[in-house]
Protein backbone atom coordinates (compact mmCIF):
# COMPACT_ATOMS: atom_id res chain seq x y z
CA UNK A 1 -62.28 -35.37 42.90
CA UNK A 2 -61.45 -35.71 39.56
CA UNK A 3 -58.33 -33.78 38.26
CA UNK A 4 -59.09 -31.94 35.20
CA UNK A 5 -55.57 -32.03 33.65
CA UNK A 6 -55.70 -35.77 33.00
CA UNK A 7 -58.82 -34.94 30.80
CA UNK A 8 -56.72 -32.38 28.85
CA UNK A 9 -53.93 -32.55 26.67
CA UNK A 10 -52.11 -29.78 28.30
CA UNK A 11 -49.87 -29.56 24.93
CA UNK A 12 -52.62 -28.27 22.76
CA UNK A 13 -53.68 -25.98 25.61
CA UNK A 14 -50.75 -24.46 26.22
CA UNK A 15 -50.49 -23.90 21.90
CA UNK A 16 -54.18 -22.61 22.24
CA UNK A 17 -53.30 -20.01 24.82
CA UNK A 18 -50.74 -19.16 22.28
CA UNK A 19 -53.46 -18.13 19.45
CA UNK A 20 -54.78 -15.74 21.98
CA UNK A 21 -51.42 -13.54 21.80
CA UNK A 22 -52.20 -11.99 18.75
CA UNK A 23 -55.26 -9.88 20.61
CA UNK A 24 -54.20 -6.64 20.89
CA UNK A 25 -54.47 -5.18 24.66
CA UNK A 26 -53.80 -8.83 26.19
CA UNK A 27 -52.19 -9.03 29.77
CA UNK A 28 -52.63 -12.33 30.20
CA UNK A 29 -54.51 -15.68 29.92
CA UNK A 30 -54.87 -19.06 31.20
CA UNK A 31 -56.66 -22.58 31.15
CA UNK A 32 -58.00 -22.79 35.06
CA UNK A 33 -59.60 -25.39 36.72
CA UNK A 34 -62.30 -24.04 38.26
CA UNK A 35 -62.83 -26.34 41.11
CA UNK A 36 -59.91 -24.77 43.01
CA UNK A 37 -58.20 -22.25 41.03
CA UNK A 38 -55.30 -23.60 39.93
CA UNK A 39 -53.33 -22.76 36.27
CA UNK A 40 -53.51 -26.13 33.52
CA UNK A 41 -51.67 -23.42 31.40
CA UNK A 42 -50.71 -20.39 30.48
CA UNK A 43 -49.20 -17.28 28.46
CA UNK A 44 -48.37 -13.84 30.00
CA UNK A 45 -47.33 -11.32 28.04
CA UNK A 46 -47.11 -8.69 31.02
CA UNK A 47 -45.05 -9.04 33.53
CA UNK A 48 -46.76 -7.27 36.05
CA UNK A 49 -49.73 -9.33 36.47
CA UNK A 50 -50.12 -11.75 39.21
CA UNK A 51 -51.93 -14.76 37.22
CA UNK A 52 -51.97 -17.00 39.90
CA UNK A 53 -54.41 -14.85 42.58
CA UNK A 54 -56.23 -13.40 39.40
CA UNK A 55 -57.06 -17.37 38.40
CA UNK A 56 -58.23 -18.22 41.84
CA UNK A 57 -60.43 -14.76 41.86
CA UNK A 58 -62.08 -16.08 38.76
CA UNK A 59 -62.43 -19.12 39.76
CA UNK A 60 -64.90 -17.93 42.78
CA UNK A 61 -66.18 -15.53 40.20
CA UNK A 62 -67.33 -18.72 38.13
CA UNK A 63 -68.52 -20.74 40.59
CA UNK A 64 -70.40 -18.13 42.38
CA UNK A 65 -72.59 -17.21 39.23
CA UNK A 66 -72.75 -20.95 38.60
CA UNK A 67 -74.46 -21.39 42.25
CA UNK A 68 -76.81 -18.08 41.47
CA UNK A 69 -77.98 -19.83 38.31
CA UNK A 70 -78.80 -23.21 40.06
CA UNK A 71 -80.50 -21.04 43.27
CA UNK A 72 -82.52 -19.40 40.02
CA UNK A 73 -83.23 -22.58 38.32
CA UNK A 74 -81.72 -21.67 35.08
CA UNK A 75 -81.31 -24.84 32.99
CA UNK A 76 -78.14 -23.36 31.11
CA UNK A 77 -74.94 -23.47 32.17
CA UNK A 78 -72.73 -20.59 32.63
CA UNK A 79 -70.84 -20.17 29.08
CA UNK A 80 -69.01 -16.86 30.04
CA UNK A 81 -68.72 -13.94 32.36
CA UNK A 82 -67.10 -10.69 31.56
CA UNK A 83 -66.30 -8.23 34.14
CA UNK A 84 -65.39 -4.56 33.55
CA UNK A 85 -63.33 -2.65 35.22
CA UNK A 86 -61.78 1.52 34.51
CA UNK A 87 -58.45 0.12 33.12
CA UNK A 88 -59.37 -3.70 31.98
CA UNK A 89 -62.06 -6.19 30.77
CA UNK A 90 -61.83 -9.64 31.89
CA UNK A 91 -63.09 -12.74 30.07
CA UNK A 92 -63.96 -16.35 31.28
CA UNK A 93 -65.41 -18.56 29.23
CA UNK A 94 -65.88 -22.49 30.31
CA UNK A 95 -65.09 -24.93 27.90
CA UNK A 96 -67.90 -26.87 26.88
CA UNK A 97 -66.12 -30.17 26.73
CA UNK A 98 -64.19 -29.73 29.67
CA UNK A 99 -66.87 -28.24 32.16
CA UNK A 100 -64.54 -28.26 34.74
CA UNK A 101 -62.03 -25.94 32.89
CA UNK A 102 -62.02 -22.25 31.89
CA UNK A 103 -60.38 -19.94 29.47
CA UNK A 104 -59.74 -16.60 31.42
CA UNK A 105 -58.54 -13.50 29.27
CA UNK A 106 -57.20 -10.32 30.72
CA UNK A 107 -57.22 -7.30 28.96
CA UNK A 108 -56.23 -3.86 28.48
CA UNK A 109 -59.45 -1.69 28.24
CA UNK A 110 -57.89 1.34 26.36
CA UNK A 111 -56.23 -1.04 23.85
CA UNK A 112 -58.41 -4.30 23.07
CA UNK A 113 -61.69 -4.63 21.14
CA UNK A 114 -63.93 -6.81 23.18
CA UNK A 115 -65.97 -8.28 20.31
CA UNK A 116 -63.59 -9.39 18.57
CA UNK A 117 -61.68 -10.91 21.75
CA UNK A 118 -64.72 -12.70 22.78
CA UNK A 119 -64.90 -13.82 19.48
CA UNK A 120 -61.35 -15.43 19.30
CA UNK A 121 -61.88 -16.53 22.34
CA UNK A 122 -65.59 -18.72 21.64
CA UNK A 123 -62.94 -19.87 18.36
CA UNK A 124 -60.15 -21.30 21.17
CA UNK A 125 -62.44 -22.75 23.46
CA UNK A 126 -64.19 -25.07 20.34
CA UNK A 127 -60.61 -25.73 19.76
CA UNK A 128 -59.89 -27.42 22.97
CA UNK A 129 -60.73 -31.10 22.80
């Protein structure tokens, strides 16, 4: 198995999570590899979120809708999944030259625009080299 940090600079990660802090609403986000569930890196504005089990729960999130979309026969790849919830959106979006890698985004509902997360997200993930 191949480990997905090595194929990373972790550096410009961890200063790419860092141009996500300026959404307004953000709890948290992280670079995950999604083979496992484990953080690459991270910022956490809010202390009271356990970003550790909320990586691994996206991580099965991932690669469950990756397995529906093979069982289907789609030809894309998953790019991103957003789940809603009463109190918070959250965002993962793989990154496109690191398949085995994704951006997830947690966010207050009542105080974040989704758009224009999703949008700054989609500009951090092109970022990531």
């Amino acid at each position: 198995m191949r480990d997905a940090r090595s194929h990373l600079d972790v550096e410009h990660a961890k200063n790419s999570l860092g141009e996500l802090l300026g959404i307004d609403g953000l709890l948290c986000c992280a670079i995950v590899d999604a083979s496992n569930g484990l953080i690459v890196a991270r910022e956490q504005p809010a202390e009271d979120v356990d970003v550790e089990r909320a990586a691994a729960a996206c991580a099965q999130v991932l690669r469950s809708h990756r397995l529906a979309a093979r069982s289907m026969g789609l030809p894309d790849h998953i790019e991103e999944v957003t789940v809603g919830t009463a109190s918070r959106h959250q965002l993962l979006r793989t990154l496109s030259r690191h398949p085995e890698l994704f951006v997830f985004v947690l966010l207050n509902k009542q105080r974040s625009n989704l758009s224009l997360a999703r949008f700054k997200l989609m500009e951090v993930e092109r970022g990531l080299v």
